[in-house]
PDB file of N, CA and C in Angstrom:
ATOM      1  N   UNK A   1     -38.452 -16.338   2.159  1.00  0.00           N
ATOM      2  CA  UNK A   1     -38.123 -15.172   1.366  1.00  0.00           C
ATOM      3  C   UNK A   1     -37.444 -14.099   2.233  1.00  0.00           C
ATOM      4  N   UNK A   2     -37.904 -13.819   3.080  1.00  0.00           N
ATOM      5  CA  UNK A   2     -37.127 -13.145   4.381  1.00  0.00           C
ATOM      6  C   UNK A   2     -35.818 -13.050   4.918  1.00  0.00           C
ATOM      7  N   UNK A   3     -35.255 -14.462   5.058  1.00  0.00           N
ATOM      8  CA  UNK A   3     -34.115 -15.109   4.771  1.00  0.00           C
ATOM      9  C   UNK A   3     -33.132 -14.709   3.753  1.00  0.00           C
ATOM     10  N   UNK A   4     -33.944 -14.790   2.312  1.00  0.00           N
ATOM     11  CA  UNK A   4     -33.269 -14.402   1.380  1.00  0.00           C
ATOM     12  C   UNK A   4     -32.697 -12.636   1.159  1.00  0.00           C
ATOM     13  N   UNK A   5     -33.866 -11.848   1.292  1.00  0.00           N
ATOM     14  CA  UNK A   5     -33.503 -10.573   1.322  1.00  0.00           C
ATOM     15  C   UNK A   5     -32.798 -10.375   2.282  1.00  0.00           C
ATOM     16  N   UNK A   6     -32.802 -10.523   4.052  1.00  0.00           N
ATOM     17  CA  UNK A   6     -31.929 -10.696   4.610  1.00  0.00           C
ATOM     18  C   UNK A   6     -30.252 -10.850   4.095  1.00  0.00           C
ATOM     19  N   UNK A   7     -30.302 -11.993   3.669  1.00  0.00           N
ATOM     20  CA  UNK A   7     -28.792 -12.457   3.414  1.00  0.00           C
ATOM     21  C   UNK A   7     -28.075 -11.801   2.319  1.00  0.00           C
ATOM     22  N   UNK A   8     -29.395 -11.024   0.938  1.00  0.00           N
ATOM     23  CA  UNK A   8     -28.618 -10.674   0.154  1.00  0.00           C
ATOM     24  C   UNK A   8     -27.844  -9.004   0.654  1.00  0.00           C
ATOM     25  N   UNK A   9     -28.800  -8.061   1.685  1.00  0.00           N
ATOM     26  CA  UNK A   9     -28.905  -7.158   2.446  1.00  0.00           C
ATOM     27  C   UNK A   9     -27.431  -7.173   3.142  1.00  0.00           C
ATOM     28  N   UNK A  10     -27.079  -8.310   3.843  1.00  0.00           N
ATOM     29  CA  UNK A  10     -26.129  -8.760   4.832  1.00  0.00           C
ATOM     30  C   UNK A  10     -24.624  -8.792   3.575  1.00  0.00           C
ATOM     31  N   UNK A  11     -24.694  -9.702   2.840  1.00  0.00           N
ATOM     32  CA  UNK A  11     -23.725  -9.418   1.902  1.00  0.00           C
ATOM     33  C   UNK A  11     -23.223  -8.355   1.181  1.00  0.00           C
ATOM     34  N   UNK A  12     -24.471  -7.848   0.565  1.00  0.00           N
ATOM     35  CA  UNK A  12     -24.016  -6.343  -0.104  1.00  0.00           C
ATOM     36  C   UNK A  12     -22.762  -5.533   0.947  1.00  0.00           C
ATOM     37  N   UNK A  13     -23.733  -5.619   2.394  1.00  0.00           N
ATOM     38  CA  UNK A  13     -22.522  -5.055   3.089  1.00  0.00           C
ATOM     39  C   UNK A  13     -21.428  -5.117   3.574  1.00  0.00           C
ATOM     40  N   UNK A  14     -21.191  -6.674   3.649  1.00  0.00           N
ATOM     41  CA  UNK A  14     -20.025  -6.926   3.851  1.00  0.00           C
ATOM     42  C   UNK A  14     -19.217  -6.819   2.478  1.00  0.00           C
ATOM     43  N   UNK A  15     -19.679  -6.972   1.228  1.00  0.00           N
ATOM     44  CA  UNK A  15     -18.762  -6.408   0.184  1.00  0.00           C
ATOM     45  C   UNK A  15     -18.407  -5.135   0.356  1.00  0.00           C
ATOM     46  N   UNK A  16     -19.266  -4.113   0.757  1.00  0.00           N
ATOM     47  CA  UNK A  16     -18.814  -2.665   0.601  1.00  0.00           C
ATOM     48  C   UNK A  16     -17.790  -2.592   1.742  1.00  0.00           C
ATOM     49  N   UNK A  17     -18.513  -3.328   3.002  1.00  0.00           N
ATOM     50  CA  UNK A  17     -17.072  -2.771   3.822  1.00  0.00           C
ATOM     51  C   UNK A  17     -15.824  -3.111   3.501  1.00  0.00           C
ATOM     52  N   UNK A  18     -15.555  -4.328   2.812  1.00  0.00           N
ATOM     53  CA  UNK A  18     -14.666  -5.121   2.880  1.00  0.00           C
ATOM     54  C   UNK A  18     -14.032  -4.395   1.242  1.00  0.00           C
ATOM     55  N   UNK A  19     -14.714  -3.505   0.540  1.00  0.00           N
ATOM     56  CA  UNK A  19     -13.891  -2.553  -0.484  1.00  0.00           C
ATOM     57  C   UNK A  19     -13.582  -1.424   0.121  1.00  0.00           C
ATOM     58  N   UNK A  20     -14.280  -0.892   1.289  1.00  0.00           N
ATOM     59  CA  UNK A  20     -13.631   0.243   1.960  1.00  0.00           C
ATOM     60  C   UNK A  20     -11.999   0.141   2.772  1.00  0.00           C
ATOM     61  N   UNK A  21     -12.683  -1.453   3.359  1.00  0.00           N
ATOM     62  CA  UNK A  21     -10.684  -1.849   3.713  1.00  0.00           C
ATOM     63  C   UNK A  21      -9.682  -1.577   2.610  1.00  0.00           C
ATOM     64  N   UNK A  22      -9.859  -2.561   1.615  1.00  0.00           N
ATOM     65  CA  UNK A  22      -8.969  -2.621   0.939  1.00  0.00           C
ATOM     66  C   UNK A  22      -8.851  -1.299  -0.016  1.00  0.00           C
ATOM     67  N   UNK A  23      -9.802  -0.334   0.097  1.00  0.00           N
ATOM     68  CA  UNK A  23      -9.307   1.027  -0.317  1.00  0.00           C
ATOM     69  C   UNK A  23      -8.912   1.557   0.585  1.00  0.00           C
ATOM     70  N   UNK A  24      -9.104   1.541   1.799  1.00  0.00           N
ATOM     71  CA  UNK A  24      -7.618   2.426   3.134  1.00  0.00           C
ATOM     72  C   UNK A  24      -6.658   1.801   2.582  1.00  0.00           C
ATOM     73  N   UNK A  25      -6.524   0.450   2.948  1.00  0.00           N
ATOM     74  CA  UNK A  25      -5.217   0.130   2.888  1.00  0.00           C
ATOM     75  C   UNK A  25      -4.328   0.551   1.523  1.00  0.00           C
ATOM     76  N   UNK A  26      -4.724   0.718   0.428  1.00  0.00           N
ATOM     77  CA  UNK A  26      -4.495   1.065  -0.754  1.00  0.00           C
ATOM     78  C   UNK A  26      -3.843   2.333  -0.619  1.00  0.00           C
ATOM     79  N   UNK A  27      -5.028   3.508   0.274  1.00  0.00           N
ATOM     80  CA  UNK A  27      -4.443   4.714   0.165  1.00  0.00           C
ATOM     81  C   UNK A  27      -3.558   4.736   1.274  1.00  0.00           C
ATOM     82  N   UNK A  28      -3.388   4.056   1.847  1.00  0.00           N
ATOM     83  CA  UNK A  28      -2.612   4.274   3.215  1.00  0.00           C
ATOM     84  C   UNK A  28      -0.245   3.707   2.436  1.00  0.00           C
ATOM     85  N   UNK A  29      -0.783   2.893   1.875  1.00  0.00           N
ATOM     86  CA  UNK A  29       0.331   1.958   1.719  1.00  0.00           C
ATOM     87  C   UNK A  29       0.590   3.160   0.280  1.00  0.00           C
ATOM     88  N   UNK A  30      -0.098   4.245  -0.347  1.00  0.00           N
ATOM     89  CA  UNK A  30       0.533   4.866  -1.819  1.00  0.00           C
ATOM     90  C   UNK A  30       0.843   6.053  -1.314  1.00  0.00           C
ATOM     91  N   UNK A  31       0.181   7.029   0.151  1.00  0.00           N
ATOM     92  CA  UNK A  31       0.766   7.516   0.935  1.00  0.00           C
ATOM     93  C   UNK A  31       1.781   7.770   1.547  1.00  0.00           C
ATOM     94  N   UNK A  32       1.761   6.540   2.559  1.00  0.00           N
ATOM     95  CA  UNK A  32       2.608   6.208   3.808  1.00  0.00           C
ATOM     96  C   UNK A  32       4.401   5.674   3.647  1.00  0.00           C
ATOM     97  N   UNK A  33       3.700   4.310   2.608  1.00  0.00           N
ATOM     98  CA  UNK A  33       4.648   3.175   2.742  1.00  0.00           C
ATOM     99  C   UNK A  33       5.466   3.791   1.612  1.00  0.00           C
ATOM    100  N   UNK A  34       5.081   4.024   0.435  1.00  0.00           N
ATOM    101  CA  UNK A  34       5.889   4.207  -0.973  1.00  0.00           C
ATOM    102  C   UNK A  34       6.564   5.141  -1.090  1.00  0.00           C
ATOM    103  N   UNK A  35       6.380   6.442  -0.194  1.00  0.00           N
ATOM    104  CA  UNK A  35       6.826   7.357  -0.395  1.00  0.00           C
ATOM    105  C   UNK A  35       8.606   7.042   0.922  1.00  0.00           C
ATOM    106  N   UNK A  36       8.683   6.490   1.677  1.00  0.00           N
ATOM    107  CA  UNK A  36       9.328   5.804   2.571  1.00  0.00           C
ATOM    108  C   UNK A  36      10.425   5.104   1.570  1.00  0.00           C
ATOM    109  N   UNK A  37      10.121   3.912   1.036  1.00  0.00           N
ATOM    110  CA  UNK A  37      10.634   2.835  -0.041  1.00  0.00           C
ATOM    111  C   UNK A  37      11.669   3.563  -0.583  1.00  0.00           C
ATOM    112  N   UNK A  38      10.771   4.796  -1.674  1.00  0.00           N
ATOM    113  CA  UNK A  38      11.352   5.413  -2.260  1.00  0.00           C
ATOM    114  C   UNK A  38      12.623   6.545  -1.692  1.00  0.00           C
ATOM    115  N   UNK A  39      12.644   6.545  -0.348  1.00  0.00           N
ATOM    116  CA  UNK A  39      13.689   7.336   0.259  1.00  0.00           C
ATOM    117  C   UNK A  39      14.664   6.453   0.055  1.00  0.00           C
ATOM    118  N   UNK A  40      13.926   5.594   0.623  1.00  0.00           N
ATOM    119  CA  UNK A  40      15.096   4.349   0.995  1.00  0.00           C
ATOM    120  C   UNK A  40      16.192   4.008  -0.201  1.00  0.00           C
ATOM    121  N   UNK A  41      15.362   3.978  -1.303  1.00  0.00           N
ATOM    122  CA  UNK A  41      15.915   3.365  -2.566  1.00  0.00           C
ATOM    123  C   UNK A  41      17.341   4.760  -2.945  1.00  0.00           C
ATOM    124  N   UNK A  42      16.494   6.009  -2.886  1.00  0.00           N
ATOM    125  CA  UNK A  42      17.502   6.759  -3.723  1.00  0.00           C
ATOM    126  C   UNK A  42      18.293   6.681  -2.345  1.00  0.00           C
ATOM    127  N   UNK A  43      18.493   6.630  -1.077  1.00  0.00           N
ATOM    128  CA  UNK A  43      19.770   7.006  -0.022  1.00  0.00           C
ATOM    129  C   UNK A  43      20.337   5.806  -0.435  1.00  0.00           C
ATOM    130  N   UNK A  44      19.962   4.843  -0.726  1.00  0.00           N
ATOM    131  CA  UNK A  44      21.097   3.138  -0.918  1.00  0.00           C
ATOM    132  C   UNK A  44      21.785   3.712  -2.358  1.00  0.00           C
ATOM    133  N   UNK A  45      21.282   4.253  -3.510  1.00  0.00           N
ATOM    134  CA  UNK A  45      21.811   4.672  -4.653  1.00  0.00           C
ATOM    135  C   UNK A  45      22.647   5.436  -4.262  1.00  0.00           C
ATOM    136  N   UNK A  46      22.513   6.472  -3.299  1.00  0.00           N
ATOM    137  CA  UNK A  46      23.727   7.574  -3.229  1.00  0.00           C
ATOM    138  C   UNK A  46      24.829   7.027  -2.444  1.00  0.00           C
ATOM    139  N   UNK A  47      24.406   6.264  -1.946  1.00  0.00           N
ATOM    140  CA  UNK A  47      25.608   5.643  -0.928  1.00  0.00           C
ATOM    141  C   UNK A  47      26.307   4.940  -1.847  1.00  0.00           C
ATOM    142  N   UNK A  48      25.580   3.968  -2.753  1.00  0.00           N
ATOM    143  CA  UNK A  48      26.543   3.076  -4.288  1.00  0.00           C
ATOM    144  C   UNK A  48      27.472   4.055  -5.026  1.00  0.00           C
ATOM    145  N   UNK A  49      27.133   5.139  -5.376  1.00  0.00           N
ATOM    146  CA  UNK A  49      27.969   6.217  -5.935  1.00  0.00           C
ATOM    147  C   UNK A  49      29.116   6.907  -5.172  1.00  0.00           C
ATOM    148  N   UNK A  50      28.815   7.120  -3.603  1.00  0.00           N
ATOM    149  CA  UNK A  50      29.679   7.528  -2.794  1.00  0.00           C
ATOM    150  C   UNK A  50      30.729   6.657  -2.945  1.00  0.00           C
ATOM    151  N   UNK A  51      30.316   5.321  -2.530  1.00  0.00           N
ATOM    152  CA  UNK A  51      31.565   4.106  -2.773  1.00  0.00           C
ATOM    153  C   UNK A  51      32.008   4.095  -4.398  1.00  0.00           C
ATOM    154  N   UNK A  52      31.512   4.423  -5.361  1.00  0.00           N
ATOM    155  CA  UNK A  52      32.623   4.316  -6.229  1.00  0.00           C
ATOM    156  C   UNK A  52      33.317   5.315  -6.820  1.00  0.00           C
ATOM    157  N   UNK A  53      32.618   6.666  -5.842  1.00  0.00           N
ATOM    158  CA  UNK A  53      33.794   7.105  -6.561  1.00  0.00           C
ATOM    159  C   UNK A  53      34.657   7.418  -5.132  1.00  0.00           C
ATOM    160  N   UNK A  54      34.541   7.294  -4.046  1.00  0.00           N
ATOM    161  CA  UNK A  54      35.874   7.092  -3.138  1.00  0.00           C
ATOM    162  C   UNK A  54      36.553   5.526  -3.756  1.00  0.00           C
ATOM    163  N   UNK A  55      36.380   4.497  -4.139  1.00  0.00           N
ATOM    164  CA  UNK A  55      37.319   3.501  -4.889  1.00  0.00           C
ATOM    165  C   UNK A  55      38.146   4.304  -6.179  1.00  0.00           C
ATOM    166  N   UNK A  56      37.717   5.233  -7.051  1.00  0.00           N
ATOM    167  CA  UNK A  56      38.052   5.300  -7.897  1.00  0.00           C
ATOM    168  C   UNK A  56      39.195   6.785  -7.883  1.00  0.00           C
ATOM    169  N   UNK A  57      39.027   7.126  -6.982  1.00  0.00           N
ATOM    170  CA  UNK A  57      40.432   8.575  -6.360  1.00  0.00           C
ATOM    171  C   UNK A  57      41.466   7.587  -5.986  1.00  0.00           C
TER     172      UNK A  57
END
């Protein structure tokens, strides 16, 4: 029985830690990474527009 509470003790915590990872990483990547992406995305858009309308003068 010892064993058992043990192991269920031992698990609980490795679930919680292992939801604390994957909530950093969550907040880290809606933070860090997306806000980045999203630069990225609108400077490649403005650059598509730059090129058409220098093609189109």
């Amino acid at each position: 029985m010892k064993k058992f509470v043990s192991g269920i003790l031992v698990g609980s915590l490795a679930t919680a830690a292992a939801a604390a990872v994957a909530g950093l990483v969550a907040s880290v990547k809606k933070t860090v990474i997306d806000p980045i992406d999203e630069k990225e995305a609108m400077i490649e858009e403005n650059r598509k527009k730059a090129m058409r309308k220098r093609v189109s003068r």
